[in-house]
PDB file of N, CA and C in Angstrom:
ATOM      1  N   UNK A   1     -29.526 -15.211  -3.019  1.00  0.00           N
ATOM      2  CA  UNK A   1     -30.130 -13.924  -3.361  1.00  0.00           C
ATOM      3  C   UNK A   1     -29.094 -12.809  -3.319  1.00  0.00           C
ATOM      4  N   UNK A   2     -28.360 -12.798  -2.589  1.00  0.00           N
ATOM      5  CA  UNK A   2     -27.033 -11.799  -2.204  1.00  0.00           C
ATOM      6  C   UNK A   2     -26.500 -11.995  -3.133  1.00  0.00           C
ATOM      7  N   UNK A   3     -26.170 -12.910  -3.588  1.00  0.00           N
ATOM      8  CA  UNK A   3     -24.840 -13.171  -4.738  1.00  0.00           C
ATOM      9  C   UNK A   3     -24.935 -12.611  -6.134  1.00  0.00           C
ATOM     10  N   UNK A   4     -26.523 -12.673  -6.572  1.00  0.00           N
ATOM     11  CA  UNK A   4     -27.320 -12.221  -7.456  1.00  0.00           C
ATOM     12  C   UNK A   4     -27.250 -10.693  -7.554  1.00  0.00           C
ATOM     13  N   UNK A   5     -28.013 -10.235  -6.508  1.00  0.00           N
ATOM     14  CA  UNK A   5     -27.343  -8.287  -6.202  1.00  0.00           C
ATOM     15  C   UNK A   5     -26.410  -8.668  -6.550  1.00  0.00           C
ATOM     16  N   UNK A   6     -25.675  -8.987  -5.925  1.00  0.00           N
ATOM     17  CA  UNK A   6     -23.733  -8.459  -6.085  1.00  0.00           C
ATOM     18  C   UNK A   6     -23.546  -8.587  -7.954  1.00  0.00           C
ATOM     19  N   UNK A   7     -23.599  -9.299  -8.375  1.00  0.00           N
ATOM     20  CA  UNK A   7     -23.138  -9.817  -9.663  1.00  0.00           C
ATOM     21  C   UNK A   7     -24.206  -8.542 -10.794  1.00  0.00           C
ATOM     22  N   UNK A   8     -25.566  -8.487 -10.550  1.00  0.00           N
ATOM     23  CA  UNK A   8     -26.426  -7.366 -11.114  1.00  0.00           C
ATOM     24  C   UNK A   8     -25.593  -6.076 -10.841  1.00  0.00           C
ATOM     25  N   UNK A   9     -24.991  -5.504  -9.591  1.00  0.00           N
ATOM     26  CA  UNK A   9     -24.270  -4.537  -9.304  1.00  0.00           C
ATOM     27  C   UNK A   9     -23.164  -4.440 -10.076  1.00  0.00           C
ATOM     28  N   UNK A  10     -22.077  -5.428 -10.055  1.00  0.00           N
ATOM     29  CA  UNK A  10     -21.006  -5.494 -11.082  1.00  0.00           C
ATOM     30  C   UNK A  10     -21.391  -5.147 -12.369  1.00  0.00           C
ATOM     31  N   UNK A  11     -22.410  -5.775 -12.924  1.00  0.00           N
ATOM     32  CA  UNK A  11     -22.681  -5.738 -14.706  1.00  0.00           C
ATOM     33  C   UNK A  11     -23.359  -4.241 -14.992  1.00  0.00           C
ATOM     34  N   UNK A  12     -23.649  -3.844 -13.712  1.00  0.00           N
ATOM     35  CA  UNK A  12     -24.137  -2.224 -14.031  1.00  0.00           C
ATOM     36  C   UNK A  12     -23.110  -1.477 -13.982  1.00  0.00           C
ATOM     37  N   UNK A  13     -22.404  -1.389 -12.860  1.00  0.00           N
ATOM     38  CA  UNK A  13     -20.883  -0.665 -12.875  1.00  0.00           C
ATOM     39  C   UNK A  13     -20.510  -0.722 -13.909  1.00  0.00           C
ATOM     40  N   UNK A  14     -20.029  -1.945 -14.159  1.00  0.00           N
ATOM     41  CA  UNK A  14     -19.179  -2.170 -15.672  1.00  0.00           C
ATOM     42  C   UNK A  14     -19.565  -1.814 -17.265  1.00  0.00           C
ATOM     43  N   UNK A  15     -20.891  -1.641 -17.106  1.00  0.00           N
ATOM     44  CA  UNK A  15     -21.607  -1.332 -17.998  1.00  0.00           C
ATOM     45  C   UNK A  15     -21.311   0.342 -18.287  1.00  0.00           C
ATOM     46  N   UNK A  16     -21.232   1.325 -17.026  1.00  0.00           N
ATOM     47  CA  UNK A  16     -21.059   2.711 -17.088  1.00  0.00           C
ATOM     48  C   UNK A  16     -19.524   2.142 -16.953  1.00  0.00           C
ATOM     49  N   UNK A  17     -18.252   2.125 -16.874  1.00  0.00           N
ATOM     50  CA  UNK A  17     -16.940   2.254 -16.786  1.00  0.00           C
ATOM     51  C   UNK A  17     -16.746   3.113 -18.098  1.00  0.00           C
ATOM     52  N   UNK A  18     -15.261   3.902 -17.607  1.00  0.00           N
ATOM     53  CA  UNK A  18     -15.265   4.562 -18.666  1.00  0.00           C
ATOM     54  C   UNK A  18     -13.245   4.138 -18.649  1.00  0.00           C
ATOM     55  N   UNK A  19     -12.650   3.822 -19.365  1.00  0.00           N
ATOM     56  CA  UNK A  19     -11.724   3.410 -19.594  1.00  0.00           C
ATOM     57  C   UNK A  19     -10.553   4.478 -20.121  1.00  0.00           C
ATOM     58  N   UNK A  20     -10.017   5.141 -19.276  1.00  0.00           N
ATOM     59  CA  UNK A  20      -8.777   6.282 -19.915  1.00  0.00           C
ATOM     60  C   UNK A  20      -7.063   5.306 -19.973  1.00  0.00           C
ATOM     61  N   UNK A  21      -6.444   5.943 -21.039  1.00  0.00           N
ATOM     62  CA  UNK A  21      -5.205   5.700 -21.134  1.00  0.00           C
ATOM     63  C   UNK A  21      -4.696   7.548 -21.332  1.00  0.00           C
ATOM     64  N   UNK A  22      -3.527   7.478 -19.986  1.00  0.00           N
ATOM     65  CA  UNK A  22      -3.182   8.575 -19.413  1.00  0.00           C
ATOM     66  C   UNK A  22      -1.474   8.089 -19.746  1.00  0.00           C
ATOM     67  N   UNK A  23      -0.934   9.545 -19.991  1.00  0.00           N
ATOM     68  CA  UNK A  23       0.412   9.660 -20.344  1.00  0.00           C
ATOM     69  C   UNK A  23       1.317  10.375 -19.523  1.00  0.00           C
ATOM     70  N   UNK A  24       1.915   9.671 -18.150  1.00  0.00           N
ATOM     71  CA  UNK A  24       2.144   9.950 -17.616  1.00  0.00           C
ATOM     72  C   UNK A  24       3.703  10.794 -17.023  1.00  0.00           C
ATOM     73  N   UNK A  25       3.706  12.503 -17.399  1.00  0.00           N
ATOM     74  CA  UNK A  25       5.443  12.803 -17.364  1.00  0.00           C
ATOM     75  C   UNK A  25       5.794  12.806 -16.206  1.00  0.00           C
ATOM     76  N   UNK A  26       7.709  11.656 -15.909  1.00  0.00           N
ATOM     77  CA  UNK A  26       8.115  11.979 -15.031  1.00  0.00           C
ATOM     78  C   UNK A  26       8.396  10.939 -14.595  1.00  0.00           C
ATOM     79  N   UNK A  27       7.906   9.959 -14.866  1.00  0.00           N
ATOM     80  CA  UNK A  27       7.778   8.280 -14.226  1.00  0.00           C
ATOM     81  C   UNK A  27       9.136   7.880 -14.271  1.00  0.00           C
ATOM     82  N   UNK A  28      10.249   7.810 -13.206  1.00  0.00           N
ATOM     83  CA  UNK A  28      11.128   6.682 -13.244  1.00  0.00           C
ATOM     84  C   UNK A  28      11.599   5.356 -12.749  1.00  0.00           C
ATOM     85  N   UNK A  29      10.711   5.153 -11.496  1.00  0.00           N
ATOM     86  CA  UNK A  29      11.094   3.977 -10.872  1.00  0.00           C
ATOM     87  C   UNK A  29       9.182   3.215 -10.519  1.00  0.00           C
ATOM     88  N   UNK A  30       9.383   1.969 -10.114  1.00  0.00           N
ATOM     89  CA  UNK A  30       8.751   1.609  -9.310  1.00  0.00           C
ATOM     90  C   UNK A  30       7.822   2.562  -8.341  1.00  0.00           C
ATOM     91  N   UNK A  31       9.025   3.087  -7.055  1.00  0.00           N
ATOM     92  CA  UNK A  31       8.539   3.943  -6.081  1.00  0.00           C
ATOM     93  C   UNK A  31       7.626   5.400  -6.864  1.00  0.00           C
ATOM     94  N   UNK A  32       7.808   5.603  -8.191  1.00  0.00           N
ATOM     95  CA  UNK A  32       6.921   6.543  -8.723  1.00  0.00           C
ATOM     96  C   UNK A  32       5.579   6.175  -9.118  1.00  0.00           C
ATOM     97  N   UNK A  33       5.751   5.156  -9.578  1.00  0.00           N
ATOM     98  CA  UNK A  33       4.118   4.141 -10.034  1.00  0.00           C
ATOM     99  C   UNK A  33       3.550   3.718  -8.986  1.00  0.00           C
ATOM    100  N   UNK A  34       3.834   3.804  -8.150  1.00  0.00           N
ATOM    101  CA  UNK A  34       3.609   3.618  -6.394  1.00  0.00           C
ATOM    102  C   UNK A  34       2.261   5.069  -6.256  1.00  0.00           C
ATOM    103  N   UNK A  35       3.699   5.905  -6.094  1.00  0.00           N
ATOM    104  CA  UNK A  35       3.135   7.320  -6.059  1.00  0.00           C
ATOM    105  C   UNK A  35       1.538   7.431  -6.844  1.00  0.00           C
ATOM    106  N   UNK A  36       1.824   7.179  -7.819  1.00  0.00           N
ATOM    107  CA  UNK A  36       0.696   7.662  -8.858  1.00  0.00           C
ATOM    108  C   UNK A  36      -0.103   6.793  -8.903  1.00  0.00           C
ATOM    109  N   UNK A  37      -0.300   5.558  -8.252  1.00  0.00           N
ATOM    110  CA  UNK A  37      -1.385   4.410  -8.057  1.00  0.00           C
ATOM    111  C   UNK A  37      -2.166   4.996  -7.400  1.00  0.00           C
ATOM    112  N   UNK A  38      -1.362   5.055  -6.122  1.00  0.00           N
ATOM    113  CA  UNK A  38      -2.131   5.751  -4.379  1.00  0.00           C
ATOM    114  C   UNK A  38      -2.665   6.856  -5.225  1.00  0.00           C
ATOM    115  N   UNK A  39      -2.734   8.016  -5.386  1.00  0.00           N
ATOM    116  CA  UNK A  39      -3.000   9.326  -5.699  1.00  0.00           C
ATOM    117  C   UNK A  39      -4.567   9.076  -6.917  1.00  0.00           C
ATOM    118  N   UNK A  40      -4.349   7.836  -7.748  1.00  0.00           N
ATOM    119  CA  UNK A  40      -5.589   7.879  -8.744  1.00  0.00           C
ATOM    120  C   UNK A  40      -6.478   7.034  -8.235  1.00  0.00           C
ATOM    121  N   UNK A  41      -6.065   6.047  -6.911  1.00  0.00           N
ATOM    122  CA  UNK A  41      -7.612   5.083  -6.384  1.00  0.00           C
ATOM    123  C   UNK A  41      -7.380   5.696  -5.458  1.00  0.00           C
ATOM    124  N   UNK A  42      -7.074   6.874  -4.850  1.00  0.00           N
ATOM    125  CA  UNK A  42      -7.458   7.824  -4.083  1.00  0.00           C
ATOM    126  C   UNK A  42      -8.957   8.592  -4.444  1.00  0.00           C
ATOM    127  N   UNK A  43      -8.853   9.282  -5.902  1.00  0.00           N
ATOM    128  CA  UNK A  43     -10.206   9.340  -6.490  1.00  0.00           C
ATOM    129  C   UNK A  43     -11.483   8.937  -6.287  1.00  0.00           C
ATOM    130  N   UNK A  44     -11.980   8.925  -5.878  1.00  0.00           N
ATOM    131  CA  UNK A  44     -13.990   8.316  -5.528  1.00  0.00           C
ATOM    132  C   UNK A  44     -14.385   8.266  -7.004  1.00  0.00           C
ATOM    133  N   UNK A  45     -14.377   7.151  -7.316  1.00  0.00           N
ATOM    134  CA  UNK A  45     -15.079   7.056  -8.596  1.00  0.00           C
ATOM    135  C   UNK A  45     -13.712   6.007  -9.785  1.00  0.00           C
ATOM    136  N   UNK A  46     -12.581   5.748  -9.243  1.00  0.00           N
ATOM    137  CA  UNK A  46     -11.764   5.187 -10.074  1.00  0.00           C
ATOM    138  C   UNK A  46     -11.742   3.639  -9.290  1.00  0.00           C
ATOM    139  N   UNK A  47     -11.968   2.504  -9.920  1.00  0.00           N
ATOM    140  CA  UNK A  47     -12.321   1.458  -9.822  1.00  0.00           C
ATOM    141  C   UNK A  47     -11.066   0.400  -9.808  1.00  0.00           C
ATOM    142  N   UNK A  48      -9.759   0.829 -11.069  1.00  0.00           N
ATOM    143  CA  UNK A  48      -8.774   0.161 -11.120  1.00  0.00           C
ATOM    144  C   UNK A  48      -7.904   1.269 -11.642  1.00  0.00           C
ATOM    145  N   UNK A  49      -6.818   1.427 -11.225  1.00  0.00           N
ATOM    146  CA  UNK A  49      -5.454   2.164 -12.213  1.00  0.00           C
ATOM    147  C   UNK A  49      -4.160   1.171 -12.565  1.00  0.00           C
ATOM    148  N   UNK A  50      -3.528   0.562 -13.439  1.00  0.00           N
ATOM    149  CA  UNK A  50      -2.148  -0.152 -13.814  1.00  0.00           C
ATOM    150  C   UNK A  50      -1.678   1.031 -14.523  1.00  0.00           C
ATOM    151  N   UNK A  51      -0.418   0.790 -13.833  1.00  0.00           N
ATOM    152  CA  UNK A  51       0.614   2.029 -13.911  1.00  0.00           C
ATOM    153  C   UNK A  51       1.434   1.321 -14.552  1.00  0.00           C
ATOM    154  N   UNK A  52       2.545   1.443 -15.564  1.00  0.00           N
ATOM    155  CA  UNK A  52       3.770   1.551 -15.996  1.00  0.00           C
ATOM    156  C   UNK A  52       4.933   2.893 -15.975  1.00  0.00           C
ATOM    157  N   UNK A  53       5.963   2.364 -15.049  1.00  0.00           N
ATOM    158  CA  UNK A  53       6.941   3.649 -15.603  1.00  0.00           C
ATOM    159  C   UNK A  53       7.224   3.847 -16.495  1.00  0.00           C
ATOM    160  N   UNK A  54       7.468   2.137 -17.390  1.00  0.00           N
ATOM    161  CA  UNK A  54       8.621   2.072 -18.557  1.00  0.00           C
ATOM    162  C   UNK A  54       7.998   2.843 -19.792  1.00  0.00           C
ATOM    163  N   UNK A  55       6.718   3.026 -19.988  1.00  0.00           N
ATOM    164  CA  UNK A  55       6.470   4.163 -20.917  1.00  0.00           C
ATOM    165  C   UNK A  55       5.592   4.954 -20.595  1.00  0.00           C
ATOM    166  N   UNK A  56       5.882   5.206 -19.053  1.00  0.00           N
ATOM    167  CA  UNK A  56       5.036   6.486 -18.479  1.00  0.00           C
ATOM    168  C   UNK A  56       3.773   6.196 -19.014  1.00  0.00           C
ATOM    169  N   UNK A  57       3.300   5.294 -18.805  1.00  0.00           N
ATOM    170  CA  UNK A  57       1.386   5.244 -19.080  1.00  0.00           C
ATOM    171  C   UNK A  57       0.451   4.652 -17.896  1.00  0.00           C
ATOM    172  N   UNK A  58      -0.452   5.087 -17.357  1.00  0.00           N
ATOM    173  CA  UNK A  58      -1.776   4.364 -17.221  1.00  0.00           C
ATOM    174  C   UNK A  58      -2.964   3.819 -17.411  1.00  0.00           C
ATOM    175  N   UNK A  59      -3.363   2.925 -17.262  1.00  0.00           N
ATOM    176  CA  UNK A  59      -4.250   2.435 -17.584  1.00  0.00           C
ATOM    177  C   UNK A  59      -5.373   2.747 -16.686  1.00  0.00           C
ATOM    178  N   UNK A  60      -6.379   3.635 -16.323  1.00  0.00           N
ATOM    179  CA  UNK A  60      -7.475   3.664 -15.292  1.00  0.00           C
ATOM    180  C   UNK A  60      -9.154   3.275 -15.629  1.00  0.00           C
ATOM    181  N   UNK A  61      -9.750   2.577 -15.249  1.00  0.00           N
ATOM    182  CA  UNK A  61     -10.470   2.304 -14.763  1.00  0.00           C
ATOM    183  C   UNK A  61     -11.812   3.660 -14.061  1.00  0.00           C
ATOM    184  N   UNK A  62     -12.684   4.186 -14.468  1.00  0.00           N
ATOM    185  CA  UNK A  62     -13.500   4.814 -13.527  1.00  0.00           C
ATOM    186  C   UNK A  62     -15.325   4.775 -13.704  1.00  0.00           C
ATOM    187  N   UNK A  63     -16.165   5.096 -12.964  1.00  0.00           N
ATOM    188  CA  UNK A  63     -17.098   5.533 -13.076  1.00  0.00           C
ATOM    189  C   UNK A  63     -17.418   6.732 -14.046  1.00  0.00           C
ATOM    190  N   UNK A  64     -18.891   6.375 -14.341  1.00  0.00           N
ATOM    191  CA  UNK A  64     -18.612   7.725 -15.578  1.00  0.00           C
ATOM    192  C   UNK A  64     -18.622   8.969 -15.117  1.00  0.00           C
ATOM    193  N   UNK A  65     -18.606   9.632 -13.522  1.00  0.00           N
ATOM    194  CA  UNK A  65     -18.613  10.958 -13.294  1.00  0.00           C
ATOM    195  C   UNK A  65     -16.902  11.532 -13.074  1.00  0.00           C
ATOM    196  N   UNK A  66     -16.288  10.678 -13.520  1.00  0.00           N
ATOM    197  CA  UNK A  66     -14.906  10.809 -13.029  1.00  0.00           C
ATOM    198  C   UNK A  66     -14.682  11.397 -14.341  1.00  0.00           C
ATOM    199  N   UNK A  67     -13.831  13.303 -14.146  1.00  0.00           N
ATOM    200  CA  UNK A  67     -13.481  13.580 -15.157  1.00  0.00           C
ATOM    201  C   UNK A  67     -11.745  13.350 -15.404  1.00  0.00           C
ATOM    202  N   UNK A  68     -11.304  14.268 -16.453  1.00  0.00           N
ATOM    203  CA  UNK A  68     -10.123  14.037 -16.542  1.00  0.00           C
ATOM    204  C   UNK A  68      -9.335  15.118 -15.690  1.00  0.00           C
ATOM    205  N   UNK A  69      -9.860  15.975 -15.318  1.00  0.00           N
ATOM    206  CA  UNK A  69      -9.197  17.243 -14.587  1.00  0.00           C
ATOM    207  C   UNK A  69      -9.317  16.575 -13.065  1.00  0.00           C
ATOM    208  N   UNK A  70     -10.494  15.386 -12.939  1.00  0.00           N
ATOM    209  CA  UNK A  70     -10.450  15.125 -11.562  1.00  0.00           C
ATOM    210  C   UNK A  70      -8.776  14.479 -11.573  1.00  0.00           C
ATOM    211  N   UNK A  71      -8.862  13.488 -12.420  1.00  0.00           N
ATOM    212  CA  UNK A  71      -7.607  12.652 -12.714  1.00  0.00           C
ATOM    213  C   UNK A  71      -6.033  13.259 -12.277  1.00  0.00           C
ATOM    214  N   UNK A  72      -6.267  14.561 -13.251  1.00  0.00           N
ATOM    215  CA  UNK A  72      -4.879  15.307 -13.665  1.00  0.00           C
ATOM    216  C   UNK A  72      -4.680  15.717 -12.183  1.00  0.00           C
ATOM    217  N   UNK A  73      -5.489  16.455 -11.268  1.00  0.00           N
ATOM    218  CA  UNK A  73      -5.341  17.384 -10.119  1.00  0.00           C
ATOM    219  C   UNK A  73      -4.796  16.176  -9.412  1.00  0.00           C
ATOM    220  N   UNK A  74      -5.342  15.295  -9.106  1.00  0.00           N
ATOM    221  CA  UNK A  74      -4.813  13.957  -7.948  1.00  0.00           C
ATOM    222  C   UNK A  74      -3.331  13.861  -8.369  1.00  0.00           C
ATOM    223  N   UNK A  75      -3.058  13.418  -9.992  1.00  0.00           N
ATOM    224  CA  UNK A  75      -1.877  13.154 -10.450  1.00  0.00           C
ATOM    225  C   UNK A  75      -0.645  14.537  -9.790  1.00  0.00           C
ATOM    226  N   UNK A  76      -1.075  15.616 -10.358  1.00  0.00           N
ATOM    227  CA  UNK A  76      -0.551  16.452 -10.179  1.00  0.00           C
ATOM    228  C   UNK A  76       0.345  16.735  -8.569  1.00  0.00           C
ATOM    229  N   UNK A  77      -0.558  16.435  -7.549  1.00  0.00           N
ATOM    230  CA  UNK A  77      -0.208  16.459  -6.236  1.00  0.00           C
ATOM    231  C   UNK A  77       1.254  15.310  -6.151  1.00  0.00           C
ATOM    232  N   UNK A  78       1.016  14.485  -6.497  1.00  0.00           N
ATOM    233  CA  UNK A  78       2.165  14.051  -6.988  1.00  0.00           C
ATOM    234  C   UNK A  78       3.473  14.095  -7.287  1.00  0.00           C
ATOM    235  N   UNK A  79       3.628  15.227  -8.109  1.00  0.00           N
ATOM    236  CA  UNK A  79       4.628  16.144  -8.789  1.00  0.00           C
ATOM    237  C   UNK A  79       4.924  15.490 -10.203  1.00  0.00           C
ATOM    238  N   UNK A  80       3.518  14.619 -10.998  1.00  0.00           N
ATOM    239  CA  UNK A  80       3.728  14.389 -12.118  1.00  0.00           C
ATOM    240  C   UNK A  80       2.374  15.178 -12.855  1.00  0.00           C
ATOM    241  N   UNK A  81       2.575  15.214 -14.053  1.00  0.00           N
ATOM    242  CA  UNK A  81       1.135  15.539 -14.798  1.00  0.00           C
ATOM    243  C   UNK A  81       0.983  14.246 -15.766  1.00  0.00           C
ATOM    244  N   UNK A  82      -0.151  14.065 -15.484  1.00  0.00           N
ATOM    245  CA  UNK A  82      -0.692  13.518 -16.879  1.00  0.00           C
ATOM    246  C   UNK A  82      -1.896  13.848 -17.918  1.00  0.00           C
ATOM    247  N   UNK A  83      -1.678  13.246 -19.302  1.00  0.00           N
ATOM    248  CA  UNK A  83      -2.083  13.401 -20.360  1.00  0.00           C
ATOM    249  C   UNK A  83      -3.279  12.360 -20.923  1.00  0.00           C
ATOM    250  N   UNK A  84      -4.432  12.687 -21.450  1.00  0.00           N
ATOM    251  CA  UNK A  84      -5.206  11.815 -21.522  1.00  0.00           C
ATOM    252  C   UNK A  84      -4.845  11.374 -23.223  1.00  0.00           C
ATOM    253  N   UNK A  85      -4.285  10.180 -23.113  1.00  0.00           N
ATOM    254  CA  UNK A  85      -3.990   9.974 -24.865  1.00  0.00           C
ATOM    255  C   UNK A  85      -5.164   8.959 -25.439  1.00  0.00           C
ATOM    256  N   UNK A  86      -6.284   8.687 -24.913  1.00  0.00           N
ATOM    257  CA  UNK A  86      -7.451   7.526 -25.341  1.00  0.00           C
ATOM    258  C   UNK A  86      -8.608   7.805 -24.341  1.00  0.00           C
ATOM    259  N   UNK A  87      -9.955   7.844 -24.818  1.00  0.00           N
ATOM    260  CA  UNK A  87     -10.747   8.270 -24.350  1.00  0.00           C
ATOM    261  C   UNK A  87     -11.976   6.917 -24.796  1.00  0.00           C
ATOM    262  N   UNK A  88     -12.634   6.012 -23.645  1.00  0.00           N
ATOM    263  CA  UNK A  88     -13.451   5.030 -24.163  1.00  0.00           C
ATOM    264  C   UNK A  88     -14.982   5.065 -23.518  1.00  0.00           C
TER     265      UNK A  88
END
C-alpha cells in the first residue's frame, strides 16, 4: 500500500515539473558548478539541477511554483547570474 502512495506521489509531481534550461555567466571550473548546484537545490521547490561549466548551462528540474527570479536571486548569491534560455 505504501509503495503505491509513493509511486501515485511521483506521477503527480512529475506531472506538474516544470523543466528550465538556464544560461549560466561566469562558470569556470568544477568548484563553480559546485557553487551553483548547492545554491539551486537550495530552492524549496527545485527537484533536480545538472550543471555544466563547459557551456555555462543548467539543466533544473522544479515544481510549478518555482519562478525564475526565485532561480536567478539563489544563483545570484553566488556571484553568477543566470539566464532563462527554454521554458517547458
Amino acid at each position: 500500500m505504501g509503495r503505491i502512495a509513493i509511486s501515485l506521489l511521483l506521477l503527480v509531481s512529475l506531472a506538474y515539473a516544470k523543466e528550465w534550461k538556464l544560461h549560466i555567466n561566469g562558470m569556470h571550473c568544477i568548484a563553480c558548478t559546485l557553487a551553483v548546484k548547492k545554491a539551486l537545490m537550495g530552492v524549496s521547490g527545485v527537484q533536480e539541477a545538472k550543471i555544466n561549466f563547459k557551456n555555462e548551462s543548467a539543466l533544473v528540474i522544479t515544481d510549478e511554483k518555482i519562478t525564475l527570479r526565485m532561480m536567478q536571486d539563489s544563483v545570484a548569491q553566488t556571484g553568477y547570474s543566470a539566464i532563462a534560455q527554454v521554458q517547458k
